[in-house]
PDB file of N, CA and C in Angstrom:
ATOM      1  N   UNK A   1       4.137-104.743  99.290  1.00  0.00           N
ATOM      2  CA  UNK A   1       2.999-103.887  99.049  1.00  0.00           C
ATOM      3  C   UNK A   1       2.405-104.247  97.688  1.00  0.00           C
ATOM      4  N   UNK A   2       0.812-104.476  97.858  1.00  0.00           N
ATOM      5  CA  UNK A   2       0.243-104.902  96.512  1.00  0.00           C
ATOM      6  C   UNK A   2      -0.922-103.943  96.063  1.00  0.00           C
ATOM      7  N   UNK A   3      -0.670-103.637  94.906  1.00  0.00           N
ATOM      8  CA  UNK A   3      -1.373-102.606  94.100  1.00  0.00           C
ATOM      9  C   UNK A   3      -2.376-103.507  93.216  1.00  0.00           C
ATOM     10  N   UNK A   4      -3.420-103.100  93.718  1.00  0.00           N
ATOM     11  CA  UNK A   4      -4.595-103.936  93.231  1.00  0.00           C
ATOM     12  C   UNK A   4      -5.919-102.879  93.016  1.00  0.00           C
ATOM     13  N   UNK A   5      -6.026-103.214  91.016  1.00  0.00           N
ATOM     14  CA  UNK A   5      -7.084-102.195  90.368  1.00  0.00           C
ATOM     15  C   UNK A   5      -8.674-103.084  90.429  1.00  0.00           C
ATOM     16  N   UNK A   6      -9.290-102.205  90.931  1.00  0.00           N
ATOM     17  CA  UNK A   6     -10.540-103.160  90.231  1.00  0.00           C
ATOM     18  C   UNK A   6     -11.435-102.153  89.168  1.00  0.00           C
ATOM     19  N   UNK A   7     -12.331-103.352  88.407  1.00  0.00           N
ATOM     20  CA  UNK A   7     -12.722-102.290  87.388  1.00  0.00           C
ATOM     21  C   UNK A   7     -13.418-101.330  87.648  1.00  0.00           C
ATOM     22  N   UNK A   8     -13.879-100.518  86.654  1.00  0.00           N
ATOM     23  CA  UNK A   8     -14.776 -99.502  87.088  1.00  0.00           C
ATOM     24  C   UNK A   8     -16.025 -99.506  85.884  1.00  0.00           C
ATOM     25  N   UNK A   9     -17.063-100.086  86.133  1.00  0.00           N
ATOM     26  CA  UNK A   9     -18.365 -99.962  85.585  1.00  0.00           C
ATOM     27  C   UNK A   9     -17.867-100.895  84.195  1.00  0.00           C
ATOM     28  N   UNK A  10     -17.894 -99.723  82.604  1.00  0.00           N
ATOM     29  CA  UNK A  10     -17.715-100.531  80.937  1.00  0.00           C
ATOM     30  C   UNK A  10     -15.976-100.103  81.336  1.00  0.00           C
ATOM     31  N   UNK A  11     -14.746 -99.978  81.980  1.00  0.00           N
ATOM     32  CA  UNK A  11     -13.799 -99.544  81.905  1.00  0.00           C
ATOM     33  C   UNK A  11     -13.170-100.435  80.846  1.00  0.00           C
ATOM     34  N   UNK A  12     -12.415-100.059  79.838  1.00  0.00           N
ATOM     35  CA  UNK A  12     -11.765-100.767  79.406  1.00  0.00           C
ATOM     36  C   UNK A  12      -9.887-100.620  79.902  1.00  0.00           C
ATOM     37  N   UNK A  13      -9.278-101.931  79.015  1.00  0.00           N
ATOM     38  CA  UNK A  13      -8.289-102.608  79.723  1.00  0.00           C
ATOM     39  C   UNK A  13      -7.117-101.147  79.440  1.00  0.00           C
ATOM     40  N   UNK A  14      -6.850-100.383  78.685  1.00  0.00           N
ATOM     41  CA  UNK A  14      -6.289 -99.385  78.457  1.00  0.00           C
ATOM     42  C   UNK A  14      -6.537 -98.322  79.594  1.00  0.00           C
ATOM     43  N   UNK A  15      -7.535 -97.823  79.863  1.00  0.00           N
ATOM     44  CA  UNK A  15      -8.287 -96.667  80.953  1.00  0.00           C
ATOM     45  C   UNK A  15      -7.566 -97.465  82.160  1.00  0.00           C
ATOM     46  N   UNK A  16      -7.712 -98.812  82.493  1.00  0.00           N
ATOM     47  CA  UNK A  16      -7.175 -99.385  83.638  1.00  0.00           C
ATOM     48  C   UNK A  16      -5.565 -99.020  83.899  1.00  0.00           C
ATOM     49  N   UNK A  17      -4.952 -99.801  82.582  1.00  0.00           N
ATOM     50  CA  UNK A  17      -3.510 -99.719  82.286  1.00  0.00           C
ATOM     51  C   UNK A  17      -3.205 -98.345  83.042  1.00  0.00           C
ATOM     52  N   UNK A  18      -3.710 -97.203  82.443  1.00  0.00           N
ATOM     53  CA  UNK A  18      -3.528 -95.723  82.632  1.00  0.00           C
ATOM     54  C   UNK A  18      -3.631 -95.716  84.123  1.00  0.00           C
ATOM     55  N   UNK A  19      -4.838 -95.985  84.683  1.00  0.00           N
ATOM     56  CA  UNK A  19      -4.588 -95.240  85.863  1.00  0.00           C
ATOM     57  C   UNK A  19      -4.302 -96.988  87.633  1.00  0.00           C
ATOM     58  N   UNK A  20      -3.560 -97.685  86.566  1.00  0.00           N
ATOM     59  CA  UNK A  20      -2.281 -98.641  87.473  1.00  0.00           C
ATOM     60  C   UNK A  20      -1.466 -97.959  87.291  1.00  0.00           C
ATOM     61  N   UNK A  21      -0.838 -96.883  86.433  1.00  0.00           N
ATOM     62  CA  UNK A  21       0.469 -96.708  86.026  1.00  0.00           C
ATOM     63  C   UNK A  21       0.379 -95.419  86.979  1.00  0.00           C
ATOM     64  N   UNK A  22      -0.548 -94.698  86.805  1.00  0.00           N
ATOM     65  CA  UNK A  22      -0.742 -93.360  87.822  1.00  0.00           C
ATOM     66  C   UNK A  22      -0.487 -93.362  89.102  1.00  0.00           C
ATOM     67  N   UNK A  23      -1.006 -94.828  89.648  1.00  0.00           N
ATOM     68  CA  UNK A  23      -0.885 -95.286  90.812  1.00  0.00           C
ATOM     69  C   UNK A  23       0.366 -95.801  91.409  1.00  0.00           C
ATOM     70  N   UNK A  24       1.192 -96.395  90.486  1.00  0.00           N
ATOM     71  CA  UNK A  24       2.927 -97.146  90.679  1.00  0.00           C
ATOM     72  C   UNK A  24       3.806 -95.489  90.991  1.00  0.00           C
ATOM     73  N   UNK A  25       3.604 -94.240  89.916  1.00  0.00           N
ATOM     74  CA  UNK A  25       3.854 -93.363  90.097  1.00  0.00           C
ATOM     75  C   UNK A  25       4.084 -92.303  91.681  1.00  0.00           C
ATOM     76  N   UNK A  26       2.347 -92.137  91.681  1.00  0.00           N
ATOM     77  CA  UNK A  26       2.007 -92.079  92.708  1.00  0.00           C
ATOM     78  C   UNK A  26       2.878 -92.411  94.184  1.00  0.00           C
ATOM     79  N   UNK A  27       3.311 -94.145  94.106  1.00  0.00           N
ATOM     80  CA  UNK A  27       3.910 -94.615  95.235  1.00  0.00           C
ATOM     81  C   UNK A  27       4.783 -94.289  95.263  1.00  0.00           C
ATOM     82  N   UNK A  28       5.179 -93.803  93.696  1.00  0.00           N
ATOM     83  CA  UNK A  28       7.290 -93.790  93.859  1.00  0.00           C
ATOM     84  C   UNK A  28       7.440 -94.937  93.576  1.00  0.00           C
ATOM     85  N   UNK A  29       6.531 -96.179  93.245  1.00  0.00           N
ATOM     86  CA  UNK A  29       7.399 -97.664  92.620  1.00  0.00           C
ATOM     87  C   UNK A  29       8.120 -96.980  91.254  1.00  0.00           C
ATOM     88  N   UNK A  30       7.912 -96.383  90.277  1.00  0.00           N
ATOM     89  CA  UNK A  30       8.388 -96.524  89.303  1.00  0.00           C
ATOM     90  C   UNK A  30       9.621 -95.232  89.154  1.00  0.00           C
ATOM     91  N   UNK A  31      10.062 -94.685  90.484  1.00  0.00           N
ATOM     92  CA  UNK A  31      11.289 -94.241  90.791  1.00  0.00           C
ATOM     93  C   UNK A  31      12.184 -95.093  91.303  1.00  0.00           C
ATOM     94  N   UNK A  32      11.476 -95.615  92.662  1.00  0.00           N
ATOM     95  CA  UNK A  32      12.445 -97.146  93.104  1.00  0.00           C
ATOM     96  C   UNK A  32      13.004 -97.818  91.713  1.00  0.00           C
ATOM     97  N   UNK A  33      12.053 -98.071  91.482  1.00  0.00           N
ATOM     98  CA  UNK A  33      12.407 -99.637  90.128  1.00  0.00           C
ATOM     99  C   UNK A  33      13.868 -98.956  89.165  1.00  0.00           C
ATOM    100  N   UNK A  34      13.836 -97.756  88.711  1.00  0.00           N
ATOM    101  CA  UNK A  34      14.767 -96.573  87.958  1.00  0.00           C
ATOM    102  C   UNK A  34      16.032 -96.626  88.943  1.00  0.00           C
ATOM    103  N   UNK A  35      15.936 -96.341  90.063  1.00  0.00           N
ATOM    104  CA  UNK A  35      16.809 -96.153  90.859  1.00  0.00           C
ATOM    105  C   UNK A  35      18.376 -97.021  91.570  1.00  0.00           C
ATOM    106  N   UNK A  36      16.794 -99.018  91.264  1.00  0.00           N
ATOM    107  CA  UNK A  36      17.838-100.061  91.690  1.00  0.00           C
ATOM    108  C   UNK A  36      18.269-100.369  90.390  1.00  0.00           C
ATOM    109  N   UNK A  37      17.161-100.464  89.246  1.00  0.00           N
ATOM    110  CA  UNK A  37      17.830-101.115  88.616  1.00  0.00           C
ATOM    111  C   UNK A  37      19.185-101.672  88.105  1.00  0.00           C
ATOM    112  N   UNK A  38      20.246-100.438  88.399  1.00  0.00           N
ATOM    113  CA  UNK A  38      22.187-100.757  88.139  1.00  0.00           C
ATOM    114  C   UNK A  38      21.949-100.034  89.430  1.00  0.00           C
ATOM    115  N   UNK A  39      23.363-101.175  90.309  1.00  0.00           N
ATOM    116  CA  UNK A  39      24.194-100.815  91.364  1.00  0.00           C
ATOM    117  C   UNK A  39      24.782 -99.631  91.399  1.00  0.00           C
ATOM    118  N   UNK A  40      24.368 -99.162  92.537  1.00  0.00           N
ATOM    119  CA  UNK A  40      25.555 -97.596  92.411  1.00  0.00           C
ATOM    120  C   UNK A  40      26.266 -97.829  93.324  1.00  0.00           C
ATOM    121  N   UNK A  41      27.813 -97.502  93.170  1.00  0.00           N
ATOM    122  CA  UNK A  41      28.377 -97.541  94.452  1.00  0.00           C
ATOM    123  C   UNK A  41      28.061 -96.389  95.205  1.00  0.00           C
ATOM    124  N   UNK A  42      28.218 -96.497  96.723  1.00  0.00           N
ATOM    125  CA  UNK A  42      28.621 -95.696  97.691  1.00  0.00           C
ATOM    126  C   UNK A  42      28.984 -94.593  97.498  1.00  0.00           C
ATOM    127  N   UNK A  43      30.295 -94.641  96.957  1.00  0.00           N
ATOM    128  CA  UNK A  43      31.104 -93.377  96.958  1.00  0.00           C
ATOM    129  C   UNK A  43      30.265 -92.478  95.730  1.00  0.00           C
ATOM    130  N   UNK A  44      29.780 -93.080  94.849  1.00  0.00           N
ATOM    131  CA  UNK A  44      29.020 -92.398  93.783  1.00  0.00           C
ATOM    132  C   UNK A  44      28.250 -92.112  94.171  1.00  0.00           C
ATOM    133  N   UNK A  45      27.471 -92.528  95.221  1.00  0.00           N
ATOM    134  CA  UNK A  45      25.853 -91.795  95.961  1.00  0.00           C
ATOM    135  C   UNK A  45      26.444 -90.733  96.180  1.00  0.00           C
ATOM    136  N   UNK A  46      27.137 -90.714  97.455  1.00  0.00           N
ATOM    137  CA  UNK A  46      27.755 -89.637  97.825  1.00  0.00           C
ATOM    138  C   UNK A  46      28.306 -88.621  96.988  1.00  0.00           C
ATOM    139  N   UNK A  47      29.159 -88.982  96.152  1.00  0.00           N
ATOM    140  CA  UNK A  47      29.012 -87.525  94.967  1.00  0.00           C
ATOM    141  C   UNK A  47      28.554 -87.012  94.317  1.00  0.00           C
ATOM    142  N   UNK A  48      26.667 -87.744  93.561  1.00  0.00           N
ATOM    143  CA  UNK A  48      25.476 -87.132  93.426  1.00  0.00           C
ATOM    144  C   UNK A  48      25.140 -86.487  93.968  1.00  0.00           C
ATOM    145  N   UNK A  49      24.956 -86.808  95.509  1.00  0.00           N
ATOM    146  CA  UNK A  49      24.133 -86.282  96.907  1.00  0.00           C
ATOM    147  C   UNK A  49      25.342 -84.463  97.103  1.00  0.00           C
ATOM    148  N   UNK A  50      26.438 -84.549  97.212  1.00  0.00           N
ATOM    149  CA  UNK A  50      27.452 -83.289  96.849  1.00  0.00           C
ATOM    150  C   UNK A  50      26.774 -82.861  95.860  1.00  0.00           C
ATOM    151  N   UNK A  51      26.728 -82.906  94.646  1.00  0.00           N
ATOM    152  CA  UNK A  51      26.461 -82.133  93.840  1.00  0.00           C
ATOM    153  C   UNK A  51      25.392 -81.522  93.460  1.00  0.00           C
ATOM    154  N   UNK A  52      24.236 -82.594  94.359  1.00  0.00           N
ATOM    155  CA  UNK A  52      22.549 -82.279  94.278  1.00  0.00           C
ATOM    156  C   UNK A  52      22.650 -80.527  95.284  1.00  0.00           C
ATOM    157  N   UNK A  53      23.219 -81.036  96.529  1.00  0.00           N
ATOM    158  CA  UNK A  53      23.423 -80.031  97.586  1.00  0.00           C
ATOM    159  C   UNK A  53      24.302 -78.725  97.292  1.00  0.00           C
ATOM    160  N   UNK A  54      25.201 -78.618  96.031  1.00  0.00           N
ATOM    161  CA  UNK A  54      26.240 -77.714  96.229  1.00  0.00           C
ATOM    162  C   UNK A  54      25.233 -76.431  95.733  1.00  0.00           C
ATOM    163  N   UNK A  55      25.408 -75.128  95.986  1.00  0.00           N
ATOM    164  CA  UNK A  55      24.877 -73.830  95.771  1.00  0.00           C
ATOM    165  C   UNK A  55      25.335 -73.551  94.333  1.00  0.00           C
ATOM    166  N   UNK A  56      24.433 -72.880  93.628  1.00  0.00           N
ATOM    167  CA  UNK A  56      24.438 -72.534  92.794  1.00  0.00           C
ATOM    168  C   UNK A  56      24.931 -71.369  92.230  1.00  0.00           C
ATOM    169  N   UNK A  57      25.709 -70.938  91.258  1.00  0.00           N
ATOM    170  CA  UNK A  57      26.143 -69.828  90.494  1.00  0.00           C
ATOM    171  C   UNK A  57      24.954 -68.858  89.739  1.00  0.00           C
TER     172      UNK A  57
END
């Protein structure tokens, strides 16, 4: 998937920057990218995913 800005009218390269970055957001690329970056094992998903789910006090 390709994320492609075009300009807008006098836009400058900053205003662009801003709203590519809104847009990576947007997709969830810049959760993916956070997410793979280090290997998680398995068993560690799974005990995030427990602890995301357990009820609260």
């Amino acid at each position: 998937m390709a994320i492609r800005i075009k300009t807008r009218g006098n836009e400058s390269a900053e205003q662009m920057m801003r709203r590519f970055k809104k847009l990576c957001e947007k997709e969830g690329l810049t959760k993916d990218i956070k997410k793979r970056e280090y290997y998680e094992k398995p068993s560690e998903r799974k005990r995030r995913a427990a602890r995301r789910n357990a009820p609260r006090i």
